[in-house]
C-alpha atoms as a PDB file:
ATOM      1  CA  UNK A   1       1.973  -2.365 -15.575  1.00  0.00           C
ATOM      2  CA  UNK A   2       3.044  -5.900 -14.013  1.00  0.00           C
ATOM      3  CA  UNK A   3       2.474  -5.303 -10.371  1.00  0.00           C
ATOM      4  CA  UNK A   4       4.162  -7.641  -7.838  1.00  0.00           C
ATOM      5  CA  UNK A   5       2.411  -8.403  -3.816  1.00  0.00           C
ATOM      6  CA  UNK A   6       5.122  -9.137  -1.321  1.00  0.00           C
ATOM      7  CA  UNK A   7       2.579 -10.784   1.376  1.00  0.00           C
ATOM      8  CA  UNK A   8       5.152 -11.164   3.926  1.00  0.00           C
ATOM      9  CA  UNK A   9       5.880  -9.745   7.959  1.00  0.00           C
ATOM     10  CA  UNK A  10       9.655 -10.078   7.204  1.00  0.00           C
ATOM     11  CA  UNK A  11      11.945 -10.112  10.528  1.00  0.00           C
ATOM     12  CA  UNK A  12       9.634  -8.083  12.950  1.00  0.00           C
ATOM     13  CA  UNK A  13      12.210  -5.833  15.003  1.00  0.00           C
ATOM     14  CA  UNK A  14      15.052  -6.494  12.316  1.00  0.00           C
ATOM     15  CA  UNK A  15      15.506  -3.798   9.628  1.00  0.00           C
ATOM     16  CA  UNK A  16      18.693  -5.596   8.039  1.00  0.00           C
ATOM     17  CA  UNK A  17      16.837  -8.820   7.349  1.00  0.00           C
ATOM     18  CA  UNK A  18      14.027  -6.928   6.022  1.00  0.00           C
ATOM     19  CA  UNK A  19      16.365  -4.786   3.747  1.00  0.00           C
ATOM     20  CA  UNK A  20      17.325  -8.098   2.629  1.00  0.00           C
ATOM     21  CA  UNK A  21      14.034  -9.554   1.776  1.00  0.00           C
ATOM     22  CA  UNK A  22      12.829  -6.733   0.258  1.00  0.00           C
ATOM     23  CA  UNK A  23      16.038  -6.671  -1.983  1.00  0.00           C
ATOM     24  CA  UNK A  24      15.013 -10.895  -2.667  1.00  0.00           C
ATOM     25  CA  UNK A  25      11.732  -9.727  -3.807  1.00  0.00           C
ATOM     26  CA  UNK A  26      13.071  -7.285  -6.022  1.00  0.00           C
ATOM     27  CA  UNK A  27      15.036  -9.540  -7.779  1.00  0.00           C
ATOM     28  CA  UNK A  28      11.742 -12.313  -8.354  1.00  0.00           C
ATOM     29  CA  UNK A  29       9.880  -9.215  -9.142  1.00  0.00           C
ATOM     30  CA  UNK A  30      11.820  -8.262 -12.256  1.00  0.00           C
ATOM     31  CA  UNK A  31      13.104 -11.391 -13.192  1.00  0.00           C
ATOM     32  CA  UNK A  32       8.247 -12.181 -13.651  1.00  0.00           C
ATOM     33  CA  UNK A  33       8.461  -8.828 -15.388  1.00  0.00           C
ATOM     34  CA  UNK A  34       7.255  -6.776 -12.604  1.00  0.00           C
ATOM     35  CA  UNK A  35       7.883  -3.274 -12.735  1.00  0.00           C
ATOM     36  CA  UNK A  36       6.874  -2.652  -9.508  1.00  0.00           C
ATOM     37  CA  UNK A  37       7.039  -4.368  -6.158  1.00  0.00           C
ATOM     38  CA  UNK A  38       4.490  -3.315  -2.856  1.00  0.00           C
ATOM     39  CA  UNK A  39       5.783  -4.644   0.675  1.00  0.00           C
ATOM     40  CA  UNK A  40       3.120  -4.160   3.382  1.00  0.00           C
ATOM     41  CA  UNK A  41       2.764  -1.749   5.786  1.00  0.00           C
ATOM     42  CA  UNK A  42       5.623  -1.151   8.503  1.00  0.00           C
ATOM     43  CA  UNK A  43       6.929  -3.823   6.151  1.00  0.00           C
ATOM     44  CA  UNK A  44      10.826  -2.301   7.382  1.00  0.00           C
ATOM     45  CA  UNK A  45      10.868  -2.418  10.995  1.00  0.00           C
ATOM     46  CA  UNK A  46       8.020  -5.049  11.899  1.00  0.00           C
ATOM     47  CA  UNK A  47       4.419  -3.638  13.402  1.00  0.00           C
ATOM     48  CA  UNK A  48       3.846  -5.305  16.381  1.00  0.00           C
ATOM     49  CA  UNK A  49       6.991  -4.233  17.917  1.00  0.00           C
ATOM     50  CA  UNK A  50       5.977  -1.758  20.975  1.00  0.00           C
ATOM     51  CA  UNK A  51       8.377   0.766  21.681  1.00  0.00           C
ATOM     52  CA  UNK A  52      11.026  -0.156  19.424  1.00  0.00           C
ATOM     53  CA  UNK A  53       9.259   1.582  16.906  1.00  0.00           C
ATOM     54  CA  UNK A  54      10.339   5.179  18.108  1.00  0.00           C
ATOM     55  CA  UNK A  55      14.049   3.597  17.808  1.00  0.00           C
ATOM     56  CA  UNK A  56      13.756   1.905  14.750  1.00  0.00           C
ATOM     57  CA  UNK A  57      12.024   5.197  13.106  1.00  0.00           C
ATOM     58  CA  UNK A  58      13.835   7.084  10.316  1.00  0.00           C
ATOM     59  CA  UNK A  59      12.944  10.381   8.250  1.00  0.00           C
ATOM     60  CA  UNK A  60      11.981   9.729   4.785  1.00  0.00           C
ATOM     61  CA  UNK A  61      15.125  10.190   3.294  1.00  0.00           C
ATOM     62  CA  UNK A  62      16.887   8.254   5.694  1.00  0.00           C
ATOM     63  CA  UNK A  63      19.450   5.272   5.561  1.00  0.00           C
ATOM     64  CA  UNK A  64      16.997   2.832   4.834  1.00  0.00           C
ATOM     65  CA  UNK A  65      15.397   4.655   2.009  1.00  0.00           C
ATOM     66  CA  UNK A  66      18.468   5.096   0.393  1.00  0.00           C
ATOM     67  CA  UNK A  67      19.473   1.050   0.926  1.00  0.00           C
ATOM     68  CA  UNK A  68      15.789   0.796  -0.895  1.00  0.00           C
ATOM     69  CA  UNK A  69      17.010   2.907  -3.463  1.00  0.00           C
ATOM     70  CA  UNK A  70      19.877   0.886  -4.343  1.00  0.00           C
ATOM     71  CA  UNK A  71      17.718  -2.212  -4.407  1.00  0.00           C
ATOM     72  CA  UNK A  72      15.465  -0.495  -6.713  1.00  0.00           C
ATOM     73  CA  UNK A  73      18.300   0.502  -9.178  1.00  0.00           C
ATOM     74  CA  UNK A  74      19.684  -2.977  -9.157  1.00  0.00           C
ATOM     75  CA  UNK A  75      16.923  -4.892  -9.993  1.00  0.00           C
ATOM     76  CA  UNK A  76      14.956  -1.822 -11.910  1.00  0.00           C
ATOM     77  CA  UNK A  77      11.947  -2.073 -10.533  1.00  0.00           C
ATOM     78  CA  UNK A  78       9.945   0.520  -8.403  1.00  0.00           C
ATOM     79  CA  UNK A  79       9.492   0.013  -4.535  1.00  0.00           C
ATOM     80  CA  UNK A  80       6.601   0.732  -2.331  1.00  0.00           C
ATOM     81  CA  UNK A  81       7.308   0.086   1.240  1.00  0.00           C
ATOM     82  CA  UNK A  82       5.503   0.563   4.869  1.00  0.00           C
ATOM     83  CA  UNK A  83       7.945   2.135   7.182  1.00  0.00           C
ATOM     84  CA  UNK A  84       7.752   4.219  10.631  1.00  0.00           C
ATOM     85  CA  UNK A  85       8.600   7.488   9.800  1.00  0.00           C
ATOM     86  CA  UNK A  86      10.338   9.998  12.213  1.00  0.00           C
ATOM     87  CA  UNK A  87      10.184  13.658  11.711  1.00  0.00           C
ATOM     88  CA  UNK A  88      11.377  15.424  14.634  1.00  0.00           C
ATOM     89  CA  UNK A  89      10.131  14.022  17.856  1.00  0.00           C
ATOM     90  CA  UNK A  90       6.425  12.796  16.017  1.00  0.00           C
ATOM     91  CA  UNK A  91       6.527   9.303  14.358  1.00  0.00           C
ATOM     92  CA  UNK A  92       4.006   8.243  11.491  1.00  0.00           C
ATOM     93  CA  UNK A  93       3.122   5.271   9.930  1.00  0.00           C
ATOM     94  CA  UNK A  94       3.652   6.082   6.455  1.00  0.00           C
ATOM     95  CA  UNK A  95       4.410   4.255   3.260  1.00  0.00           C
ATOM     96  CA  UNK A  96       6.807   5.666   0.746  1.00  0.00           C
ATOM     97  CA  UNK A  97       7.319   4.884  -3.119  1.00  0.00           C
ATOM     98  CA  UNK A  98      10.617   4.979  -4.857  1.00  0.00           C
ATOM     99  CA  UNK A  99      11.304   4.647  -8.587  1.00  0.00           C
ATOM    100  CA  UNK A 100      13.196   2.223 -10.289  1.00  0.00           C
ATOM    101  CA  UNK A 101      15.609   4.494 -11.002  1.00  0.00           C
ATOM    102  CA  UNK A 102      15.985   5.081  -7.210  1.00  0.00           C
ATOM    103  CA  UNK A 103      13.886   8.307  -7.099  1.00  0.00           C
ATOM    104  CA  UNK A 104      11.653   8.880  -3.711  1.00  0.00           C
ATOM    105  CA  UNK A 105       8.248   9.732  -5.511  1.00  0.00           C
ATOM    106  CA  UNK A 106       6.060   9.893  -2.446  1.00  0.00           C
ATOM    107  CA  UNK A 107       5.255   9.640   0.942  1.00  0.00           C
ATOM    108  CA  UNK A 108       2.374   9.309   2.668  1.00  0.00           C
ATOM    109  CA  UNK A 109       1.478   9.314   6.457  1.00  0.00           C
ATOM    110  CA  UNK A 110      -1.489   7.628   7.512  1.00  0.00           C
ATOM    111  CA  UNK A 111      -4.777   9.514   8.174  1.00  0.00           C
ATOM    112  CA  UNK A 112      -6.848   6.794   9.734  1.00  0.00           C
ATOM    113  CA  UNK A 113      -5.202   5.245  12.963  1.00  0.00           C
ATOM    114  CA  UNK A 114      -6.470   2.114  14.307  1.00  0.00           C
ATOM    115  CA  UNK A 115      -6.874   0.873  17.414  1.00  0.00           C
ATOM    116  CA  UNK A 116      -5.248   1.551  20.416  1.00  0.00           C
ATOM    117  CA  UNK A 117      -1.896   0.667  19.801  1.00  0.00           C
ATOM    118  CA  UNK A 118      -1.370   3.120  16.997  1.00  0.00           C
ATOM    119  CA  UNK A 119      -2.710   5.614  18.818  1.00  0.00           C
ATOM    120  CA  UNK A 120      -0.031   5.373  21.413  1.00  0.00           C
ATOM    121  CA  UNK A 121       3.223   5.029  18.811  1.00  0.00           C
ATOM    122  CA  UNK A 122       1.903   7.146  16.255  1.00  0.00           C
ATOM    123  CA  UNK A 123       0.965  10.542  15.058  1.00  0.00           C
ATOM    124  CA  UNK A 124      -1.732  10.623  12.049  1.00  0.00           C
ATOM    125  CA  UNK A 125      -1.007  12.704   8.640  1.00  0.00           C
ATOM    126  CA  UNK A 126      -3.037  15.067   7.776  1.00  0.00           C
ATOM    127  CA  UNK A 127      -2.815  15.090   3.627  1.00  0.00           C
ATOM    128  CA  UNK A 128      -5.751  12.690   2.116  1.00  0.00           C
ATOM    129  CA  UNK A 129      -4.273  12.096  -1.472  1.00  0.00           C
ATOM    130  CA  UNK A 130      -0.432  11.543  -2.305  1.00  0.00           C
ATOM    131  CA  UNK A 131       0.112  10.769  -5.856  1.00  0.00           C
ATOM    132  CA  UNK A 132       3.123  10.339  -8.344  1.00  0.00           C
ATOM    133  CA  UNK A 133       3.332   8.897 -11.955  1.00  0.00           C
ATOM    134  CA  UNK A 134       4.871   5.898 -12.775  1.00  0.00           C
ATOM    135  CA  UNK A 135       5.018   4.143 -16.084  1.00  0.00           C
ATOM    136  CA  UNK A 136       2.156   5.925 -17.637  1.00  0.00           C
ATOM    137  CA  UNK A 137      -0.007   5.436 -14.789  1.00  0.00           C
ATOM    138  CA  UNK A 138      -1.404   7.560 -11.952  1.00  0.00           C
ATOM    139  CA  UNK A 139      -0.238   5.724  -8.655  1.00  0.00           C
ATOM    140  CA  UNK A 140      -2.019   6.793  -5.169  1.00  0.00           C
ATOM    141  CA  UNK A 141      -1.162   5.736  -1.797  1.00  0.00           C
ATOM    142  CA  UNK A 142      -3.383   4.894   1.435  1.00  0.00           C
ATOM    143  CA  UNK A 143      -2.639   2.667   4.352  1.00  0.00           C
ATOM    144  CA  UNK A 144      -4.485  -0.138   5.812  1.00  0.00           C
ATOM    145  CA  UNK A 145      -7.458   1.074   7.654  1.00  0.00           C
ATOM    146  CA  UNK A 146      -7.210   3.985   5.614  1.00  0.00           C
ATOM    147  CA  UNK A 147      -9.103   2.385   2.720  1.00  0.00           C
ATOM    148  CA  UNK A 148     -12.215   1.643   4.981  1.00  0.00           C
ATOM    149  CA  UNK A 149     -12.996   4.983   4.694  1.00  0.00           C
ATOM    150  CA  UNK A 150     -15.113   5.497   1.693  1.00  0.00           C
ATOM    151  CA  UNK A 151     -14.096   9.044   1.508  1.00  0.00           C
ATOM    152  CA  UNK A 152     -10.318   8.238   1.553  1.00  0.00           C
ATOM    153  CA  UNK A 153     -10.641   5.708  -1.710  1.00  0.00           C
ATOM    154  CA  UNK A 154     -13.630   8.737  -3.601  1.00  0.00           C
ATOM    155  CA  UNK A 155     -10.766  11.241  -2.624  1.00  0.00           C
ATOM    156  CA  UNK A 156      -8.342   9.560  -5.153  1.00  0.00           C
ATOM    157  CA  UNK A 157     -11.057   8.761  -7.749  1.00  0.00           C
ATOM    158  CA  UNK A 158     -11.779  12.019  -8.169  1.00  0.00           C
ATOM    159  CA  UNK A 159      -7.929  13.124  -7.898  1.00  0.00           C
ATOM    160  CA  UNK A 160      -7.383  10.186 -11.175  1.00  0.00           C
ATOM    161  CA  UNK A 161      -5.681   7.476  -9.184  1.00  0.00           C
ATOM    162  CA  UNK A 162      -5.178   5.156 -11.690  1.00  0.00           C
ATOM    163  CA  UNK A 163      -3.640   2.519  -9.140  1.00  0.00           C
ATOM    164  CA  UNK A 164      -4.331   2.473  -5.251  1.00  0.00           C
ATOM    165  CA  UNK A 165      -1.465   0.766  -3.568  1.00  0.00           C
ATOM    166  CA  UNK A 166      -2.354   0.062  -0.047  1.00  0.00           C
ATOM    167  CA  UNK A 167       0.557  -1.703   1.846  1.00  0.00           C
ATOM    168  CA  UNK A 168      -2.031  -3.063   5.211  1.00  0.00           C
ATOM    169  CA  UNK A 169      -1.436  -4.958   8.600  1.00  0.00           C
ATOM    170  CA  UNK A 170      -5.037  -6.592   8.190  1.00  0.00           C
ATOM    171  CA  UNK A 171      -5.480  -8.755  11.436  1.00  0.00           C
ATOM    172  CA  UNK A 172      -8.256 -11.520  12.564  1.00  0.00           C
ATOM    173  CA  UNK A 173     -11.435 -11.210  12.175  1.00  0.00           C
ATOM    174  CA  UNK A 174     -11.729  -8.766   9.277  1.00  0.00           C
ATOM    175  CA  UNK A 175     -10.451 -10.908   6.849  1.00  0.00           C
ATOM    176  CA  UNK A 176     -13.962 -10.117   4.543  1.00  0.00           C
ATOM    177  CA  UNK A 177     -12.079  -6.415   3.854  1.00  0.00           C
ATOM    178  CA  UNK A 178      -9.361  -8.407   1.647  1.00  0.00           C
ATOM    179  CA  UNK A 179     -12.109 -10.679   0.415  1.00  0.00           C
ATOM    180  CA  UNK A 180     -15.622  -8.160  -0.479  1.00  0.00           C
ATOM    181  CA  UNK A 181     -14.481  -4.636   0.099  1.00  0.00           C
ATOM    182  CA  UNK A 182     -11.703  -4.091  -1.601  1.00  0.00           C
ATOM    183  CA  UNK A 183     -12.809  -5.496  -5.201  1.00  0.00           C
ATOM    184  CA  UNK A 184     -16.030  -2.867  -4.110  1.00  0.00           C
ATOM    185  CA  UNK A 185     -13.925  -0.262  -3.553  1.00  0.00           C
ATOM    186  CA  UNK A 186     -12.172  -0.872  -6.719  1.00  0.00           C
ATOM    187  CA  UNK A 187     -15.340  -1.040  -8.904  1.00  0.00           C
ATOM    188  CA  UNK A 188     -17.510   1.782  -7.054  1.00  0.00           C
ATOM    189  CA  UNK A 189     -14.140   3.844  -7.732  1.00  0.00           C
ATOM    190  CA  UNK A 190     -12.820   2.481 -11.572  1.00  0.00           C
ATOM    191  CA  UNK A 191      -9.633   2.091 -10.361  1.00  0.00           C
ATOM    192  CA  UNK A 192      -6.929  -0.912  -9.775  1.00  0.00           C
ATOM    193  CA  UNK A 193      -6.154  -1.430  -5.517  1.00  0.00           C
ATOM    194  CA  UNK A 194      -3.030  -3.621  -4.623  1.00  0.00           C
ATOM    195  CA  UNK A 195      -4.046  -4.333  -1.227  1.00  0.00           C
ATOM    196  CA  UNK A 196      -1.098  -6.165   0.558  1.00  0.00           C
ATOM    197  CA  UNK A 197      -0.536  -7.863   3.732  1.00  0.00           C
ATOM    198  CA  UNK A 198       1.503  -9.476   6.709  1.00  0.00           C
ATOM    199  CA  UNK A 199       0.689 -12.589   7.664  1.00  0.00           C
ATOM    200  CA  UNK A 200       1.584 -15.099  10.754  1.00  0.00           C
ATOM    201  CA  UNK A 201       0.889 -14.349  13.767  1.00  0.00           C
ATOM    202  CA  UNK A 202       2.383 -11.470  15.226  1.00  0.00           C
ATOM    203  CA  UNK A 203       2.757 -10.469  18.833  1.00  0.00           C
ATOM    204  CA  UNK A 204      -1.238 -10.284  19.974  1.00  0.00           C
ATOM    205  CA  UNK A 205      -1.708  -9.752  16.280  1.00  0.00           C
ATOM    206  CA  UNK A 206      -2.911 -12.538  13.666  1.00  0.00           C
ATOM    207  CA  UNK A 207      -2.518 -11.317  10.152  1.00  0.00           C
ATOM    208  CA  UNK A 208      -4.720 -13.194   7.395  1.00  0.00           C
ATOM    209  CA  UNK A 209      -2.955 -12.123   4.111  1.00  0.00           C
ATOM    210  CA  UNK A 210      -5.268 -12.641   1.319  1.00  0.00           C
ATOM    211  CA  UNK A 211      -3.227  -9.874  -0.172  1.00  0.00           C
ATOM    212  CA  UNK A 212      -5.269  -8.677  -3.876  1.00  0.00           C
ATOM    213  CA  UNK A 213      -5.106  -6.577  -6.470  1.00  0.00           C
ATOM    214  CA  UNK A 214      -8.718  -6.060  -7.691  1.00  0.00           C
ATOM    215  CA  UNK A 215      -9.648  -3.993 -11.110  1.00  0.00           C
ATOM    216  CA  UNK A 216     -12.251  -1.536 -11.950  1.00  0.00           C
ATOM    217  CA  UNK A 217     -14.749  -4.382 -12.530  1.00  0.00           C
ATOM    218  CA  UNK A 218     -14.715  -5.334  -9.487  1.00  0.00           C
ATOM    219  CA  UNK A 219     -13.295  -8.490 -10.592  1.00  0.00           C
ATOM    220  CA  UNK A 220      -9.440  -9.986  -8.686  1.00  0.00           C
ATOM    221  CA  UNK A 221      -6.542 -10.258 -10.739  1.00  0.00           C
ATOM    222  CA  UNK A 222      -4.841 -11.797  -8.300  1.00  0.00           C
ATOM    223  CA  UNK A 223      -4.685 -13.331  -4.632  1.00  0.00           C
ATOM    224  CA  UNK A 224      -2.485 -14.743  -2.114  1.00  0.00           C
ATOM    225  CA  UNK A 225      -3.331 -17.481   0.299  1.00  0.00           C
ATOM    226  CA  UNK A 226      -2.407 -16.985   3.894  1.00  0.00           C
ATOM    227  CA  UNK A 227       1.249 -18.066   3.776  1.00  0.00           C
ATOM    228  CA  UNK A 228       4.013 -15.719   2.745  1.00  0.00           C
ATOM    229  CA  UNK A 229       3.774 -15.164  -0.786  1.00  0.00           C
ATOM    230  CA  UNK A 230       4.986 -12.891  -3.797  1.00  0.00           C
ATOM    231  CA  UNK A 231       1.515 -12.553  -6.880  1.00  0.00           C
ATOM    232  CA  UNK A 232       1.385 -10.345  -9.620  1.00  0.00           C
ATOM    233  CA  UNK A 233      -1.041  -9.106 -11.812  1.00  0.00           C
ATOM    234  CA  UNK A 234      -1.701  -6.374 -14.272  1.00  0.00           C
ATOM    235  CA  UNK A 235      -2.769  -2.982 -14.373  1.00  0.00           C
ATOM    236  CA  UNK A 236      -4.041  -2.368 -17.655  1.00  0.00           C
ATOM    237  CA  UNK A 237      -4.581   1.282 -18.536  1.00  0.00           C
ATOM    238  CA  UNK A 238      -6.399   0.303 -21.844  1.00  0.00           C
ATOM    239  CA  UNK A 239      -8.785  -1.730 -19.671  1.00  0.00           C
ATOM    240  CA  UNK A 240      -8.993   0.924 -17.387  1.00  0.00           C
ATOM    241  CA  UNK A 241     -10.265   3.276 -19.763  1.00  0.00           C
ATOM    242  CA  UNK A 242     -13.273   1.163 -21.106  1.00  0.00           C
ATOM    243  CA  UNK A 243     -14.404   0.812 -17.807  1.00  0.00           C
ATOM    244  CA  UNK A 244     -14.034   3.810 -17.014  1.00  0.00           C
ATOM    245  CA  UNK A 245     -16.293   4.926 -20.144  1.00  0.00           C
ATOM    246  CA  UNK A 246     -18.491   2.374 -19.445  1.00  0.00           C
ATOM    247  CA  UNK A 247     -19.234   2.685 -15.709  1.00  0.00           C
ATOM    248  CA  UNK A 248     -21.505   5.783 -14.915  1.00  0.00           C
ATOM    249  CA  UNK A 249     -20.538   6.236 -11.299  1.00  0.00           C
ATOM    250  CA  UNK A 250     -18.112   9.117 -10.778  1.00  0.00           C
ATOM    251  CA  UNK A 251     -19.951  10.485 -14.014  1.00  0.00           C
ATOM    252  CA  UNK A 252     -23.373  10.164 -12.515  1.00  0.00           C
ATOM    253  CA  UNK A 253     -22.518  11.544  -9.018  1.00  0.00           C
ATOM    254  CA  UNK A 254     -24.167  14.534  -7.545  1.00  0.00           C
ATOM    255  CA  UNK A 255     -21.970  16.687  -5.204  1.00  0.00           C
ATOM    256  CA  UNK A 256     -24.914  19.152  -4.193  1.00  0.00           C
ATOM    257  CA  UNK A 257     -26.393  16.574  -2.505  1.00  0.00           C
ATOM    258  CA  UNK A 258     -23.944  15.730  -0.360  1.00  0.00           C
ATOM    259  CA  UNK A 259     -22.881  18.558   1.830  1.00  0.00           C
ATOM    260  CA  UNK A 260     -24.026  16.846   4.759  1.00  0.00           C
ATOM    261  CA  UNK A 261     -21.015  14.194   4.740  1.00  0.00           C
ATOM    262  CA  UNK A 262     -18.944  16.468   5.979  1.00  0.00           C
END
């Protein structure tokens, strides 16, 4: 499946203009043959926007989601997007995927908050592994800091994520996550991870981009500079599987022995 990496921040603090770059890189998307396009996290609203985040906050079916829709349908390709979600008076930072036929497949909230400031504006999920199928592949979703956590990326292995999309505000000076843990995580997993960024500075924030999508060997099919950028790549499930047959890891694990993680 042709994946496409919108490394971009967008219009921090401007959900229109964002609407309308997202709908932009739609239309580049499927025009390279993508069938699916990943924005980064709080890719809608802008992440290094304080309090507006509370205001700018929507449920997951909200206006914007169905504006994402329609730009999904139009230029048939699926959309996964970074978004503050509001549900009731708690606000999440979650990521949601909709279908290219403008279907809302999943949402996730992230589990893993970093830092200070999302501690204050947000609220952390509490469900590990959100899934949904899309074009004959299993697609997972974490968030940003999220995938540091070994446990987090194991979770989907063992679930079959087939493709770890991981929309990510990666800031200065932990630029070597893009660069040496992510292809890791890939391989030690035998999965595909789009891992996709902001980039520019940002408020007291300096995002590096170096967006990638690594495969199961470990190996990058793809990467973006540190300028705004759209890449694609492939997930191959045929590829998959070989490695998959040939790499002993989730076959060779012992769960007995580890009781003591947790």
């Amino acid at each position: 499946m042709r994946t496409a990496l919108l490394q971009s921040s967008g219009h921090p603090g401007s959900v229109t203009e964002n609407l309308a770059v997202l709908d932009e890189a739609a239309g580049r998307a499927a025009a390279a043959g993508a069938a699916l396009l990943t924005a980064p996290e709080m890719f809608l609203t802008g992440y290094a926007i304080g309090d507006e985040i509370g205001r700018l906050a929507e449920p997951a079916d909200g206006a914007c989601a169905a504006a994402i829709a329609r730009t999904a349908v139009r230029h048939g390709v699926a959309i996964a997007y970074g978004y503050p979600e509001r549900d009731g008076d708690t606000v999440h930072n979650s990521a949601q995927l909709i279908s290219a036929d403008g279907t809302r497949l999943a949402n996730y909230r992230k589990t893993h908050l970093f830092g200070c400031f999302e501690r204050d504006h947000f609220t952390p999920g509490e469900r590990q592994v959100v899934q949904a199928e899309l074009n004959g592949l299993t697609v997972g979703l974490l968030i940003c800091y999220d995938v540091e956590f070994p446990e987090n990326v194991r979770a989907h292995a063992l679930a079959g994520t087939d493709l770890l999309l991981v929309p990510t505000a990666q800031m200065h000076p932990y630029q070597f996550v893009a660069e040496a843990m992510i292809p890791v995580r890939a391989f030690e997993n035998q999965m595909y991870v789009a891992y996709v960024n902001r980039v520019g500075q940002e408020g007291e924030f300096e995002f590096v981009g170096l967006s990638v999508l690594a495969g199961p060997d470990g190996v990058p099919r793809t990467r973006a500079g540190r300028a705004e950028q759209l890449v694609f790549a492939d997930a191959d499930p045929a590829f998959l599987a070989a490695s998959r047959e040939a790499n002993p890891y989730l076959k060779d694990r012992r769960p007995e022995l580890y009781g003591s993680l947790s």
